[in-house]
N, C-alpha and C. Protein backbone atom coordinates (compact mmCIF):
# COMPACT_ATOMS: atom_id res chain seq x y z
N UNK A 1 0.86 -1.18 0.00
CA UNK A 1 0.00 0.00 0.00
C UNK A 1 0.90 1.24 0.00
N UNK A 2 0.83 2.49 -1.01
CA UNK A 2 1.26 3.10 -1.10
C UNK A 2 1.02 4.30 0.20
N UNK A 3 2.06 5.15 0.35
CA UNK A 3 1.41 6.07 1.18
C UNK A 3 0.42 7.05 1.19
N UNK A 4 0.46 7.56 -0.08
CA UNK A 4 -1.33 8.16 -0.78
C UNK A 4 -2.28 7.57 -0.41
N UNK A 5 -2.09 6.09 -0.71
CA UNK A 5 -3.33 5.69 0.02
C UNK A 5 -3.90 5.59 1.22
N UNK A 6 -2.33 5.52 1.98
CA UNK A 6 -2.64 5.86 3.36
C UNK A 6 -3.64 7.42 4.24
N UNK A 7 -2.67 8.33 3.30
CA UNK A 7 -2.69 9.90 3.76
C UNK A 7 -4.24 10.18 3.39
N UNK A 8 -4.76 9.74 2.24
CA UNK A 8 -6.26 10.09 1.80
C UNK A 8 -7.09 9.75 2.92
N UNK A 9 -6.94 8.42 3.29
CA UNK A 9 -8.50 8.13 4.31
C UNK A 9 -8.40 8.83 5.66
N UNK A 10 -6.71 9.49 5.72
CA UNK A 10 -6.64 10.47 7.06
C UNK A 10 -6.82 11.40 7.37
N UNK A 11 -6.83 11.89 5.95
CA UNK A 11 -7.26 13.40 5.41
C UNK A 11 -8.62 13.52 5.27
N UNK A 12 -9.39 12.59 5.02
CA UNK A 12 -10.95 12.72 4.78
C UNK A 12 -11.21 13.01 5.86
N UNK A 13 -10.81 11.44 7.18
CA UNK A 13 -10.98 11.51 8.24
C UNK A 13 -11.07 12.87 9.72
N UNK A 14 -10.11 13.50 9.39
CA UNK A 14 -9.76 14.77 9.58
C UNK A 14 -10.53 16.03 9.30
N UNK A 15 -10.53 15.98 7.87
CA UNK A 15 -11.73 16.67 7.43
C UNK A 15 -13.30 16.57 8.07
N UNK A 16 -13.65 15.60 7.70
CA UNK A 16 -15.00 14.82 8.78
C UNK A 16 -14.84 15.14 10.57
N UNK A 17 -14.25 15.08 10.59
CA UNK A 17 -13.97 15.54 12.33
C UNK A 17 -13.64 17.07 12.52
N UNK A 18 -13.15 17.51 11.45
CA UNK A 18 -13.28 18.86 11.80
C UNK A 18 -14.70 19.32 11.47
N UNK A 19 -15.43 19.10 10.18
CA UNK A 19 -16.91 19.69 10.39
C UNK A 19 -17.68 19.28 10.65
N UNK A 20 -17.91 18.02 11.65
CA UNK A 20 -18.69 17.20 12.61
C UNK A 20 -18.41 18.64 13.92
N UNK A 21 -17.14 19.30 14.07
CA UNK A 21 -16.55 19.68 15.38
C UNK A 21 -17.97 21.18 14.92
N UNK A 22 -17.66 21.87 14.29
CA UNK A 22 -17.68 23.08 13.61
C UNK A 22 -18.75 23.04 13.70
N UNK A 23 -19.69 22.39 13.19
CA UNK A 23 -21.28 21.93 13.26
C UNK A 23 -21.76 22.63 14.14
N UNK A 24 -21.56 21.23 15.56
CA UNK A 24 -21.74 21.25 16.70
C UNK A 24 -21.43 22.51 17.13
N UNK A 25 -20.51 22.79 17.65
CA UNK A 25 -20.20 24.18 17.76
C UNK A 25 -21.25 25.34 17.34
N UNK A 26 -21.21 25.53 16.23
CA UNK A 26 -22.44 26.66 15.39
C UNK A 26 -24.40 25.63 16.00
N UNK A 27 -24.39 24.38 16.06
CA UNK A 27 -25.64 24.36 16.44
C UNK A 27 -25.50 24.32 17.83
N UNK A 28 -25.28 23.76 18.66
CA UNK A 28 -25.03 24.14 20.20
C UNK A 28 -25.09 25.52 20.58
N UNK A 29 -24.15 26.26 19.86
CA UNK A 29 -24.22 27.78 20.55
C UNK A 29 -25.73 28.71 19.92
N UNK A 30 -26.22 28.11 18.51
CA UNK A 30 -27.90 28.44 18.52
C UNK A 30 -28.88 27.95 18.93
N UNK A 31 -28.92 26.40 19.80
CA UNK A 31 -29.61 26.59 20.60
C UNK A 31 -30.05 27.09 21.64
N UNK A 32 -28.13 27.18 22.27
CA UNK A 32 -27.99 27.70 24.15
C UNK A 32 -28.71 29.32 23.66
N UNK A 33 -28.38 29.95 22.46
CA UNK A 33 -28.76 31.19 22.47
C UNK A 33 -30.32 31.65 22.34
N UNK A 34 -31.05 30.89 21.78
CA UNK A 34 -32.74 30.07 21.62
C UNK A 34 -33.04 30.07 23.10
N UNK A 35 -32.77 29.21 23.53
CA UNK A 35 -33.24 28.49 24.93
C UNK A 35 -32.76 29.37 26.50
N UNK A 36 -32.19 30.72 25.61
CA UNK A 36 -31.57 31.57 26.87
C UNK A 36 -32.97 32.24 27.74
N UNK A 37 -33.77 33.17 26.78
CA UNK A 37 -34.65 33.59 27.74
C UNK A 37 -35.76 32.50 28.25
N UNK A 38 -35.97 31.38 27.92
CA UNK A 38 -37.03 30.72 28.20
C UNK A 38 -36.21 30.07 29.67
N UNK A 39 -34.71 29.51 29.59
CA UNK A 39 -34.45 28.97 30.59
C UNK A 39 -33.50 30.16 32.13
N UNK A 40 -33.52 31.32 31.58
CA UNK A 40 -32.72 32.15 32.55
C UNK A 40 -33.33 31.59 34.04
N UNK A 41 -32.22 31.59 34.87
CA UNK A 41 -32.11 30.90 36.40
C UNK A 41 -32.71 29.66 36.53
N UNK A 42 -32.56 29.06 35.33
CA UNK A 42 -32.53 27.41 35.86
C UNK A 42 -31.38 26.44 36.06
N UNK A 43 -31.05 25.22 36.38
CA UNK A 43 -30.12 25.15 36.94
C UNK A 43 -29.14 24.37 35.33
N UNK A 44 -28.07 24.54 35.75
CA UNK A 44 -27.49 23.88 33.89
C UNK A 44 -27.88 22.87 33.70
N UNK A 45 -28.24 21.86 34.66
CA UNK A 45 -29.14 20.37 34.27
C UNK A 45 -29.99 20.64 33.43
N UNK A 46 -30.71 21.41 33.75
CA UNK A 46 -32.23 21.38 33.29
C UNK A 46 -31.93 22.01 31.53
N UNK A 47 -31.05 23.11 31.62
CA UNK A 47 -31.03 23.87 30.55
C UNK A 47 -30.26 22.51 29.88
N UNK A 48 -29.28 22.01 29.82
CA UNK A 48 -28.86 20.82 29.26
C UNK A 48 -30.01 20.22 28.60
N UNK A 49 -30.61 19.07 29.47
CA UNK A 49 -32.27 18.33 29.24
C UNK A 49 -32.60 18.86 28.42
N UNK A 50 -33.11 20.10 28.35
CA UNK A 50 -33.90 20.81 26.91
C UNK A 50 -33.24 20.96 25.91
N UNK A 51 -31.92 20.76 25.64
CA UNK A 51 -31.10 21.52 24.78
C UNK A 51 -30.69 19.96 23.72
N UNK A 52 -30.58 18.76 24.30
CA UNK A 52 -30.41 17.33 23.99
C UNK A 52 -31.31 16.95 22.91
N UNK A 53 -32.03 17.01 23.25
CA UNK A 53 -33.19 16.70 22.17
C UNK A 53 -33.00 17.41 20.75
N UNK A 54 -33.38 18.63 20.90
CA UNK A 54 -33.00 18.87 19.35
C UNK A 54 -31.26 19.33 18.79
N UNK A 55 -30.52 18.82 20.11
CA UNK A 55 -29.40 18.60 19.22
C UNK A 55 -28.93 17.61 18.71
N UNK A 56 -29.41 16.72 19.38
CA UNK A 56 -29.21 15.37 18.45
C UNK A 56 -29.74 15.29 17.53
N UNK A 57 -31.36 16.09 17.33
CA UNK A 57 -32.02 15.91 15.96
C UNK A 57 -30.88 16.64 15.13
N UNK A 58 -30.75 18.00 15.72
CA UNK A 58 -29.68 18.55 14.55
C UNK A 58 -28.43 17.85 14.12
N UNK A 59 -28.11 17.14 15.23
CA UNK A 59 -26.38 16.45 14.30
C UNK A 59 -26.82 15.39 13.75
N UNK A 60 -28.09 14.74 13.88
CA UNK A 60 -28.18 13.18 12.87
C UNK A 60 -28.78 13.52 11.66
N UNK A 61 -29.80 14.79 11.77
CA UNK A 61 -30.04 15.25 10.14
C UNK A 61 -29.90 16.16 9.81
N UNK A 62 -28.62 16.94 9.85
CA UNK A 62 -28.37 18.24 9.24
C UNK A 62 -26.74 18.07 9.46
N UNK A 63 -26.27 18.12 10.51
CA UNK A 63 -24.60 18.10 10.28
C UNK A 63 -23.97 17.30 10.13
N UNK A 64 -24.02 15.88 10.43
CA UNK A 64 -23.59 14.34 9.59
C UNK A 64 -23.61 14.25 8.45
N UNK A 65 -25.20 14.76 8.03
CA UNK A 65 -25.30 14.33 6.72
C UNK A 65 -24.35 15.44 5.60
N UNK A 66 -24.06 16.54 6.39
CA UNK A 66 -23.48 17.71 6.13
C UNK A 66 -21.36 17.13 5.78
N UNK A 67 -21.57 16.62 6.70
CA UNK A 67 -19.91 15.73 7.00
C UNK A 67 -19.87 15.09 6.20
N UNK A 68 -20.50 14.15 6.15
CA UNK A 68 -20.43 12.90 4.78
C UNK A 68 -20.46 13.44 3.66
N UNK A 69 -20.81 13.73 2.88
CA UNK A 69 -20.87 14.60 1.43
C UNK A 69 -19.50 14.54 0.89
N UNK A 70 -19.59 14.00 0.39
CA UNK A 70 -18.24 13.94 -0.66
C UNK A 70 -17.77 15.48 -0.64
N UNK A 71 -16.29 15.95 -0.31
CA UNK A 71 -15.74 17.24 -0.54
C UNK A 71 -16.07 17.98 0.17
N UNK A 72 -17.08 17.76 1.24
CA UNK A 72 -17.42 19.41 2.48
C UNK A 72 -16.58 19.04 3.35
């Protein structure tokens, strides 16, 4: 096995983990910013709890599918 072939699936890999990271990041900080006045003085548990739900919806159908894509 050549080393190209090596460096490619590390480089994808890499790639994919950086905008899996980036995602998250940009949707996490629009939800916490969403969910600010509804949750002001609750305790971070709770604001967490609410915040889970549609971030998982957001990273399994919008920023995964966003990662995978050939070339993003």
């Amino acid at each position: 096995m050549s080393s190209s072939q090596i460096r490619r699936p590390r480089l994808a890999h890499m790639r994919f983990l950086a905008t899996l990271m980036v995602g998250a990041y940009i949707l996490i900080n629009i939800l916490l910013a969403c969910l600010a006045p509804v949750t002001d003085g609750w305790p971070v548990w709770a604001t967490t709890a609410l915040a889970v739900p549609p971030m998982v919806l957001g990273m399994v159908h919008l920023v995964i599918p966003i990662a995978r894509r050939p070339g993003a």
